[in-house]
Protein backbone atom coordinates (compact mmCIF):
# COMPACT_ATOMS: atom_id res chain seq x y z
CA UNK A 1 0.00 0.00 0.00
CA UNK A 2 1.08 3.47 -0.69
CA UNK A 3 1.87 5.80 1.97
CA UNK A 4 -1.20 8.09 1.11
CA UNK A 5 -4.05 5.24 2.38
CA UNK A 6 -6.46 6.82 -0.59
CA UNK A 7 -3.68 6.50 -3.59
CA UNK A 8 -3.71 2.43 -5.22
CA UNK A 9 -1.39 2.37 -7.73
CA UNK A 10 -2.83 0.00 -10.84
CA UNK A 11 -1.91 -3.53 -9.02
CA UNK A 12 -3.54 -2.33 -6.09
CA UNK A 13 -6.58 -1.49 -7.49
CA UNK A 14 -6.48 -4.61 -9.62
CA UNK A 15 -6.41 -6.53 -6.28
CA UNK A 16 -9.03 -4.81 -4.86
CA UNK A 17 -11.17 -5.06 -8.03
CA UNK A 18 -14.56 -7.01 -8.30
CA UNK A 19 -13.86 -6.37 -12.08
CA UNK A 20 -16.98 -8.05 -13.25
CA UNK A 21 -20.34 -5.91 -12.78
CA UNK A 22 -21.68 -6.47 -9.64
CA UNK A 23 -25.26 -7.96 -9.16
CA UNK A 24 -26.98 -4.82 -7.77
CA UNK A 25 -25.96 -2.73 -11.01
CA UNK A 26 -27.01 -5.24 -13.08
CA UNK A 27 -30.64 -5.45 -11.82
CA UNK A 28 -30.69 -1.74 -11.72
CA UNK A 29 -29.44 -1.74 -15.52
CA UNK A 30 -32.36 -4.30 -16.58
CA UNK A 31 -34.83 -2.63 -14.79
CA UNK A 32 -34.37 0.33 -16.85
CA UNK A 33 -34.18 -1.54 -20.38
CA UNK A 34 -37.31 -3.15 -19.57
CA UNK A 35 -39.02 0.30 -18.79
CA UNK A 36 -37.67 1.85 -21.76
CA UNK A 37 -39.07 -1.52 -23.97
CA UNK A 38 -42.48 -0.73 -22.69
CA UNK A 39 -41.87 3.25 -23.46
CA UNK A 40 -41.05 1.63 -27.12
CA UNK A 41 -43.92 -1.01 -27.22
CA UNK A 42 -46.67 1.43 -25.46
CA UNK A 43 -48.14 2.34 -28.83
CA UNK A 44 -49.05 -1.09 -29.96
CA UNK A 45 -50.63 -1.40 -26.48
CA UNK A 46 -52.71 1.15 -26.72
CA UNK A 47 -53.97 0.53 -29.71
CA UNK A 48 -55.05 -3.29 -28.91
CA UNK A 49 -56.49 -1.24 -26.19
CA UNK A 50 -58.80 0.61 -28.02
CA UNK A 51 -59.90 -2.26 -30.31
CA UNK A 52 -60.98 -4.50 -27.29
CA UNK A 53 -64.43 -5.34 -26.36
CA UNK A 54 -64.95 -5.05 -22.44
CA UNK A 55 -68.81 -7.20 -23.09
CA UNK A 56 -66.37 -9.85 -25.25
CA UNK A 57 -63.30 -10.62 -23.02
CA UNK A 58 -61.78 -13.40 -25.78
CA UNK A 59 -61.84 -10.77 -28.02
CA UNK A 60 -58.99 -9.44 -26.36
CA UNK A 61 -56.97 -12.64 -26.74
CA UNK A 62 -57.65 -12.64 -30.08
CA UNK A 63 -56.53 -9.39 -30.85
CA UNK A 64 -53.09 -10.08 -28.63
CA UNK A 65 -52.94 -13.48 -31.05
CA UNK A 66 -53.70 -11.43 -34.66
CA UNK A 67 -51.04 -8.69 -33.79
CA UNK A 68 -48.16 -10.60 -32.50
CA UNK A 69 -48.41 -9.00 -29.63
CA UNK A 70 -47.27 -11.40 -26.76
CA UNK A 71 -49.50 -12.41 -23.52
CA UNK A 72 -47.02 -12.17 -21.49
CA UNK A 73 -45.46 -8.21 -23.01
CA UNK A 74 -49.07 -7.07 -22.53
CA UNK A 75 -49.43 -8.72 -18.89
CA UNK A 76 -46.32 -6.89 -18.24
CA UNK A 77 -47.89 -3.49 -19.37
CA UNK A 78 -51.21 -4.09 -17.68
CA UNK A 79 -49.13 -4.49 -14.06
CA UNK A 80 -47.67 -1.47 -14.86
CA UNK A 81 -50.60 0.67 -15.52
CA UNK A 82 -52.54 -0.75 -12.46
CA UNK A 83 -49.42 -0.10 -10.41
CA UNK A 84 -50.10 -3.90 -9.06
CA UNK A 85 -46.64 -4.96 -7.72
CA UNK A 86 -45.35 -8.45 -7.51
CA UNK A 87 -45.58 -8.36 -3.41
CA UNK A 88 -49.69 -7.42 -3.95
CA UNK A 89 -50.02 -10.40 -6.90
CA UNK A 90 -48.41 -12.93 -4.46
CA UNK A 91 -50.84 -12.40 -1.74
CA UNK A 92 -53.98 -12.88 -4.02
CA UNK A 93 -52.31 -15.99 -5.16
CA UNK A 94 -51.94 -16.82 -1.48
CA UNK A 95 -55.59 -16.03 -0.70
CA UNK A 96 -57.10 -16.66 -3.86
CA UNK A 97 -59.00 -19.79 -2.61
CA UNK A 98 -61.17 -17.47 -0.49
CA UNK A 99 -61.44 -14.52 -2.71
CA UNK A 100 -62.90 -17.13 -6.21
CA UNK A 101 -64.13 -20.71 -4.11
CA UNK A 102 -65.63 -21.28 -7.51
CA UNK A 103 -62.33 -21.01 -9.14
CA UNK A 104 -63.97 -18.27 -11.38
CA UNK A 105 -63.88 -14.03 -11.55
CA UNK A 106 -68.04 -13.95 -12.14
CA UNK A 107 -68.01 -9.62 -12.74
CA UNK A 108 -70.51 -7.21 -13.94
CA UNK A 109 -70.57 -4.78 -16.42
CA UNK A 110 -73.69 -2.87 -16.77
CA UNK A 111 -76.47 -5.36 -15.91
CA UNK A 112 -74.63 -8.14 -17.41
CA UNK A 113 -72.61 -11.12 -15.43
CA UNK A 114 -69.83 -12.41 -17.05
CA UNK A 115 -68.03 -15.48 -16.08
CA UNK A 116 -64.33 -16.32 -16.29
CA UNK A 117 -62.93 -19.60 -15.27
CA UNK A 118 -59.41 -20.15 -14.08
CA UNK A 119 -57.06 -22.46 -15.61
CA UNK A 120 -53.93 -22.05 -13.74
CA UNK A 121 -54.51 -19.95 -10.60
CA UNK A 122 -53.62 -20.10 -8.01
CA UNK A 123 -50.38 -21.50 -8.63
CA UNK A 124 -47.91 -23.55 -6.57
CA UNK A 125 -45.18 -21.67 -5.12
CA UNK A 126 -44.53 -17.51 -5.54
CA UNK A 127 -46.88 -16.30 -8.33
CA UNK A 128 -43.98 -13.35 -9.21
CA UNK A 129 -42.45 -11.77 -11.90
CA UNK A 130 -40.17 -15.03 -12.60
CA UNK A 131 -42.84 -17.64 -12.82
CA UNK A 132 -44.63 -15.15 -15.76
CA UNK A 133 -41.92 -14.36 -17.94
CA UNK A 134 -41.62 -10.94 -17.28
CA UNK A 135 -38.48 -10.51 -15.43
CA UNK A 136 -36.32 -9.41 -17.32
CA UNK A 137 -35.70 -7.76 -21.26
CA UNK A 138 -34.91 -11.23 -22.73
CA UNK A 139 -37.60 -12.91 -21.06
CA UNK A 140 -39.80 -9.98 -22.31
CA UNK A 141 -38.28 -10.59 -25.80
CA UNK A 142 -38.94 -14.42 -25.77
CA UNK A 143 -41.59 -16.63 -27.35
CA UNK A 144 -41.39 -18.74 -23.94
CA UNK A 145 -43.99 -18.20 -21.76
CA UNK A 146 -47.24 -19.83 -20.05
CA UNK A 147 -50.02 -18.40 -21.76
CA UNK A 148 -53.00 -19.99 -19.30
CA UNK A 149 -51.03 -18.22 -16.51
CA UNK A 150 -50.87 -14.86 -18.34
CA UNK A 151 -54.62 -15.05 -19.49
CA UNK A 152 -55.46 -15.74 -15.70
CA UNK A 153 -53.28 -12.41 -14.80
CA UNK A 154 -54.71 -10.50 -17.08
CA UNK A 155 -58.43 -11.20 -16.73
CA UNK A 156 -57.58 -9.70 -12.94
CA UNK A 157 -56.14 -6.78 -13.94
CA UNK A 158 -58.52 -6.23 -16.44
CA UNK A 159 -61.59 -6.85 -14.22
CA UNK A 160 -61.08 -7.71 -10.98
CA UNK A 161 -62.42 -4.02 -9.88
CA UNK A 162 -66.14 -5.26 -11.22
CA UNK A 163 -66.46 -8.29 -9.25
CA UNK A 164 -69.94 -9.22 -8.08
CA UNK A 165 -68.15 -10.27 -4.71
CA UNK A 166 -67.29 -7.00 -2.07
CA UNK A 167 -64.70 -7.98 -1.26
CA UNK A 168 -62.97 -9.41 -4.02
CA UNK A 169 -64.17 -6.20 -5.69
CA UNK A 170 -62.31 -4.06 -2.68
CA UNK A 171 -58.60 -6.02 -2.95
CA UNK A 172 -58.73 -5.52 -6.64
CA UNK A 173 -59.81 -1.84 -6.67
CA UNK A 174 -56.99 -1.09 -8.73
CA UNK A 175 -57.66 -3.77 -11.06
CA UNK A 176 -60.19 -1.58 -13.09
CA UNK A 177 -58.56 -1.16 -17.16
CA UNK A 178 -61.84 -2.54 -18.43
CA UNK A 179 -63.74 0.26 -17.82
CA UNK A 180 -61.70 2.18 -20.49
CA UNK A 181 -61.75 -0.51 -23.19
CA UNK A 182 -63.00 0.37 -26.47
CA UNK A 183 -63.07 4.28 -25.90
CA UNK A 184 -60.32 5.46 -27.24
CA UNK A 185 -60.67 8.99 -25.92
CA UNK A 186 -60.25 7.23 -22.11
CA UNK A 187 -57.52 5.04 -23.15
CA UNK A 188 -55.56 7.67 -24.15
CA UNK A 189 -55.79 9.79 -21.29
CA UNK A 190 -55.74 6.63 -19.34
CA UNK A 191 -52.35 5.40 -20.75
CA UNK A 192 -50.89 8.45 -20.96
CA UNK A 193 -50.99 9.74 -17.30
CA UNK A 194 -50.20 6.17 -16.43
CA UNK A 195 -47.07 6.06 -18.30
CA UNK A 196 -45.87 9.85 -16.81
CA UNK A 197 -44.43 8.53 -14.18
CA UNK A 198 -42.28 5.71 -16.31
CA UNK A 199 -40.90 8.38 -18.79
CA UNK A 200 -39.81 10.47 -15.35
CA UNK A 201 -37.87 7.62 -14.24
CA UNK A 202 -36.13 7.08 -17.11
CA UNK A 203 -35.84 10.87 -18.22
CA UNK A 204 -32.83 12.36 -19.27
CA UNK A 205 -29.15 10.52 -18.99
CA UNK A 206 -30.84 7.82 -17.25
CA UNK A 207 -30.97 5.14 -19.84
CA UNK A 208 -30.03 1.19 -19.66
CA UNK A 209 -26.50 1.98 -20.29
CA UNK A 210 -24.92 -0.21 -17.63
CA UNK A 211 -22.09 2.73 -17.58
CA UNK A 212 -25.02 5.44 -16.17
CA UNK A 213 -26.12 2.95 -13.77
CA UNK A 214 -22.85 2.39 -11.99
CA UNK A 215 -22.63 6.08 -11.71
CA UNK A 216 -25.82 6.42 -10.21
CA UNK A 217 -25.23 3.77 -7.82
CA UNK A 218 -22.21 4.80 -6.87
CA UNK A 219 -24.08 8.11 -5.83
CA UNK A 220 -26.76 6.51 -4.29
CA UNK A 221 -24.33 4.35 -1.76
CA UNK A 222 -22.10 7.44 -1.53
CA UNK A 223 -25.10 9.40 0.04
CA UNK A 224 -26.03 7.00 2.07
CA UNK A 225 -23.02 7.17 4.26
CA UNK A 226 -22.05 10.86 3.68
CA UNK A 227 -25.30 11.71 5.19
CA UNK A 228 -27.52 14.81 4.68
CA UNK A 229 -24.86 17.43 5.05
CA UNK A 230 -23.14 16.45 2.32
CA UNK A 231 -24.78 17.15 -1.41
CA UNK A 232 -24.07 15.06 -4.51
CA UNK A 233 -25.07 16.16 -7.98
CA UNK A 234 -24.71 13.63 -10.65
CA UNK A 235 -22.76 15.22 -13.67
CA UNK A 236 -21.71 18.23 -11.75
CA UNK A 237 -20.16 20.71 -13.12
CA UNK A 238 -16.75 21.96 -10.85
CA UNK A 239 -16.76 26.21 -11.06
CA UNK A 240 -13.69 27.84 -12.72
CA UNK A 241 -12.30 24.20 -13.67
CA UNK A 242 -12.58 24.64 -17.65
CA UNK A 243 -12.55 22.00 -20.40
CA UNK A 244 -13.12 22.39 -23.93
CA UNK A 245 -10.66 25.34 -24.26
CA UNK A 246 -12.13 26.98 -21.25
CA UNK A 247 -15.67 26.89 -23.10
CA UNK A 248 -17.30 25.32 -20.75
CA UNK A 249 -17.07 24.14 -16.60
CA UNK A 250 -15.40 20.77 -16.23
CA UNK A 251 -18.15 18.11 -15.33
CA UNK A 252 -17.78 15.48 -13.17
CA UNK A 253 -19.81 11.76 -12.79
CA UNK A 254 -20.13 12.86 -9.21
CA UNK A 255 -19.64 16.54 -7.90
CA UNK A 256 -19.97 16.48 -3.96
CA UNK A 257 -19.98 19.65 -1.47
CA UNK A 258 -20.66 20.06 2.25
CA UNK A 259 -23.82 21.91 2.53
CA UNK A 260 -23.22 24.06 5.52
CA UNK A 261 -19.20 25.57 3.42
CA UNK A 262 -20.32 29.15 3.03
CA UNK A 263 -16.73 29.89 2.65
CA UNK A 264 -15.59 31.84 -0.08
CA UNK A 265 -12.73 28.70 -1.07
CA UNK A 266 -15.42 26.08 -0.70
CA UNK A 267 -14.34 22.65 -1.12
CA UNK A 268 -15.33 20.46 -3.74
CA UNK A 269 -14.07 16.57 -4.63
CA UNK A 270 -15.03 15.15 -8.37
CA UNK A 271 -16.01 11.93 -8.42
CA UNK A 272 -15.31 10.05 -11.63
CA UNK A 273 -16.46 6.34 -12.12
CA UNK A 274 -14.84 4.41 -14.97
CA UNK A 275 -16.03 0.49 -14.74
CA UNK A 276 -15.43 -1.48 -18.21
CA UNK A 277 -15.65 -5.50 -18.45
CA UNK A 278 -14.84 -5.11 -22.04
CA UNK A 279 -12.27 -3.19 -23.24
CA UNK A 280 -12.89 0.14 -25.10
CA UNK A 281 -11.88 4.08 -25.15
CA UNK A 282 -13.78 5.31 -22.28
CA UNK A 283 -10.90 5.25 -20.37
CA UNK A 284 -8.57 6.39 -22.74
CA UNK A 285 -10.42 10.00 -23.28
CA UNK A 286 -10.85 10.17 -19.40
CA UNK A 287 -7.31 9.65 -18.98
CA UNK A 288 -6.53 12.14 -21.93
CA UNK A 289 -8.06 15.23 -19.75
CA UNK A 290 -7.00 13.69 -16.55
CA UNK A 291 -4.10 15.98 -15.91
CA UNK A 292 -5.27 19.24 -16.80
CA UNK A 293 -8.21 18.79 -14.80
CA UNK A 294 -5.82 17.39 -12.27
CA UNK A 295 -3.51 20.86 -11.64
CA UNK A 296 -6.86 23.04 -12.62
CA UNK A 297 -8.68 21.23 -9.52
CA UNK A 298 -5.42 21.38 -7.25
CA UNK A 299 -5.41 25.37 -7.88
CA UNK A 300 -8.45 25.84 -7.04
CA UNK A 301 -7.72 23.97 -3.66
CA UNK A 302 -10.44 21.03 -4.44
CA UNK A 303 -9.77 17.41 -5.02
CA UNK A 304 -10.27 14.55 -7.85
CA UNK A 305 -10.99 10.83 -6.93
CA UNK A 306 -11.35 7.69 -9.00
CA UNK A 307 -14.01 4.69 -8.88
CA UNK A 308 -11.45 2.73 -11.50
CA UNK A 309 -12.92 -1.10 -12.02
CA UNK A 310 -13.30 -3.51 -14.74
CA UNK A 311 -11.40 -6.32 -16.22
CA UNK A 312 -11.67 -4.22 -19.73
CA UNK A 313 -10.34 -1.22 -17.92
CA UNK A 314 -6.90 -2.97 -16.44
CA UNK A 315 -6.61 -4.78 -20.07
CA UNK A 316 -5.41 -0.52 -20.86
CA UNK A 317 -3.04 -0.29 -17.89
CA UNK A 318 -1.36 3.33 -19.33
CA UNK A 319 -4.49 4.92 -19.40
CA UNK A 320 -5.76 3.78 -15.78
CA UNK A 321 -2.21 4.37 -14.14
CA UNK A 322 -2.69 8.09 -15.64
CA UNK A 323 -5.81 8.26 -13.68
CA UNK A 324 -4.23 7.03 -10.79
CA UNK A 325 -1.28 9.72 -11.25
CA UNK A 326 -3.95 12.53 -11.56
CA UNK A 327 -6.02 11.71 -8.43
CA UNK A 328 -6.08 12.49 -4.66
CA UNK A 329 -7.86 9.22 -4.09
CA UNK A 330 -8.17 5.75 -6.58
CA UNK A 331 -10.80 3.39 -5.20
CA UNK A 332 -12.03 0.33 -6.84
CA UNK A 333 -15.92 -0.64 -6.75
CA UNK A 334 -16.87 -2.21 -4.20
CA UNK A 335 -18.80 -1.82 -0.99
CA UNK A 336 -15.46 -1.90 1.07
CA UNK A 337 -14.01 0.72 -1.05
CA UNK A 338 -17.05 3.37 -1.76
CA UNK A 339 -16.11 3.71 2.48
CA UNK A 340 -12.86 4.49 1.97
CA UNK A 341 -14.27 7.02 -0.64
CA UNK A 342 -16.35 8.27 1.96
CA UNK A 343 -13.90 8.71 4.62
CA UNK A 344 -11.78 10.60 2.06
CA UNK A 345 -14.58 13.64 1.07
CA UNK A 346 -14.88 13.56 5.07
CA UNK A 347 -11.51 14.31 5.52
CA UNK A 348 -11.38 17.21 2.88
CA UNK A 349 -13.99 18.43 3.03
CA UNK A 350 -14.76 18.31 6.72
């Protein structure tokens, strides 16, 4: 170990390294993709949406058959729009003996009962997001899938809010999309507000880039230890540190401050997270700027740090022992080391 506890050199960071993306990023990284492939698929929903005929349920399934339009990709939708998590669809699996004895959703819609018959609920085991094929973006993608089970599924979300039974009716409130079938003024608006809140989450650089999601995570897990008196602002841009000829303020994956420095010097530390399992140039044009930015920061009496991991990232040893040149603190990413991170910004910025 180098004197300075917060400098690795290159084989020290390699040791430390997880150098394969861990778990947590991953699922945060396919969570994304599979919002943005329902942003992408949305208008085909809507439209089967509008040609469906509450009074004919089958119709439905034969409009999801005609237009290629998978059980399972519209199932995934539906959950979605009813904001019906997997936690909620467990439990009526669990009790779903006493909420349909007859095995059937008998609902109404104007003075009219209609009767549905269950084929594969409830199931055996966790009815969850596994068991239905909707997961993750390749399961999503697939042709595999149980189509009884999705039918089931979606004949609750669809009209489990007009149950004839109270109390069926009152667990499955949210469970109301057939009530907007076949209008297509109501879908829209319907839809539409529905989906707001899936566009804000994956508004602006968020995307399903697994790059943006280990910078974000990385902030989250920084924050969480720093505490509230410390503020992090992802792609932050450092004040009178220039780049682009001096056209513009230097930005940083991570810009953090201490809330309460009214001083006129105040402190800042850059954060910048570079985690590659393949190798490619990222590195290289982070490690091209590295030292400018470097003696700018140091004048300005701030700091730089590194989150430097990846297998594809020590395959380009120049460019990450650059980094590691031009840096106050290298860490590599991990649990263990966002701490030592943490306990560095403490130190310097108080």
């Amino acid at each position: 170990m180098n004197d300075d506890k917060y400098l690795r050199s290159i084989e020290e960071l390699e040791e430390l390294a997880c150098n394969w993306w861990p778990a947590e990023v991953r699922a945060e990284a396919q969570k994304m993709s599979i919002l943005q492939y329902l942003l992408d698929t949305q208008e085909k929903f809507i439209s089967i949406l509008k040609l469906a005929d509450k009074n004919k349920p089958e119709k439905l399934f034969d409009l999801l058959d005609a237009s290629s339009f998978s059980l399972h990709l519209f199932l995934k939708h539906l959950i979605l729009l009813t904001d019906l998590g997997a936690e909620q669809l467990q439990r009526i699996n669990k009790d779903f003996d006493d909420m349909f004895p007859e095995k059937q959703l008998r609902y109404r819609l104007k003075n009219k009962e209609i009767i549905y018959t269950f084929t594969k609920l409830p199931t055996r085991g966790k009815l969850d997001n596994k068991k239905m094929k909707i997961d993750t973006l390749e399961h999503l993608q697939g042709t595999v899938y149980d189509r009884d089970l999705c039918k089931d599924v979606i004949m609750l979300l669809c009209f489990g809010a007009s149950s004839t039974r109270a109390r069926t009716r009152a667990i499955l409130y949210k469970c109301n999309s057939s009530d907007y079938l076949g209008d297509d003024t109501l879908i829209e608006d319907y839809v539409r507000k529905n989906y707001i809140r899936v566009s804000k989450i994956i508004a602006g650089k968020v995307s399903n880039d697994l790059g943006n999601i280990a910078q974000l995570y990385a902030l989250k897990y920084l924050s969480q230890c720093l505490g509230s008196n410390y503020h992090l602002q992802s792609n932050g841009k450092l004040p009178d540190v220039s780049e682009n000829d001096g056209k513009s303020w230097a930005t940083f994956d991570i810009l953090v401050d201490r809330i309460d420095d009214t001083s006129r010097h105040k402190k800042y530390v850059g954060v910048e997270v570079s985690f590659q399992e393949t190798s490619n140039s990222v590195v290289e044009r982070k490690s091209t700027i590295a030292h400018n930015r470097f003696v700018q920061v140091v004048t300005k009496r701030c700091f730089v740090a590194y989150i430097i991991d990846g297998i594809g990232n020590f395959s380009r040893p120049s460019a990450v022992k650059t980094l590691c040149e031009n840096s106050h603190c290298n860490v590599a990413y991990t649990p263990e080391e966002f701490e030592v991170l943490a306990d560095f910004i403490r130190e310097k910025l108080g």
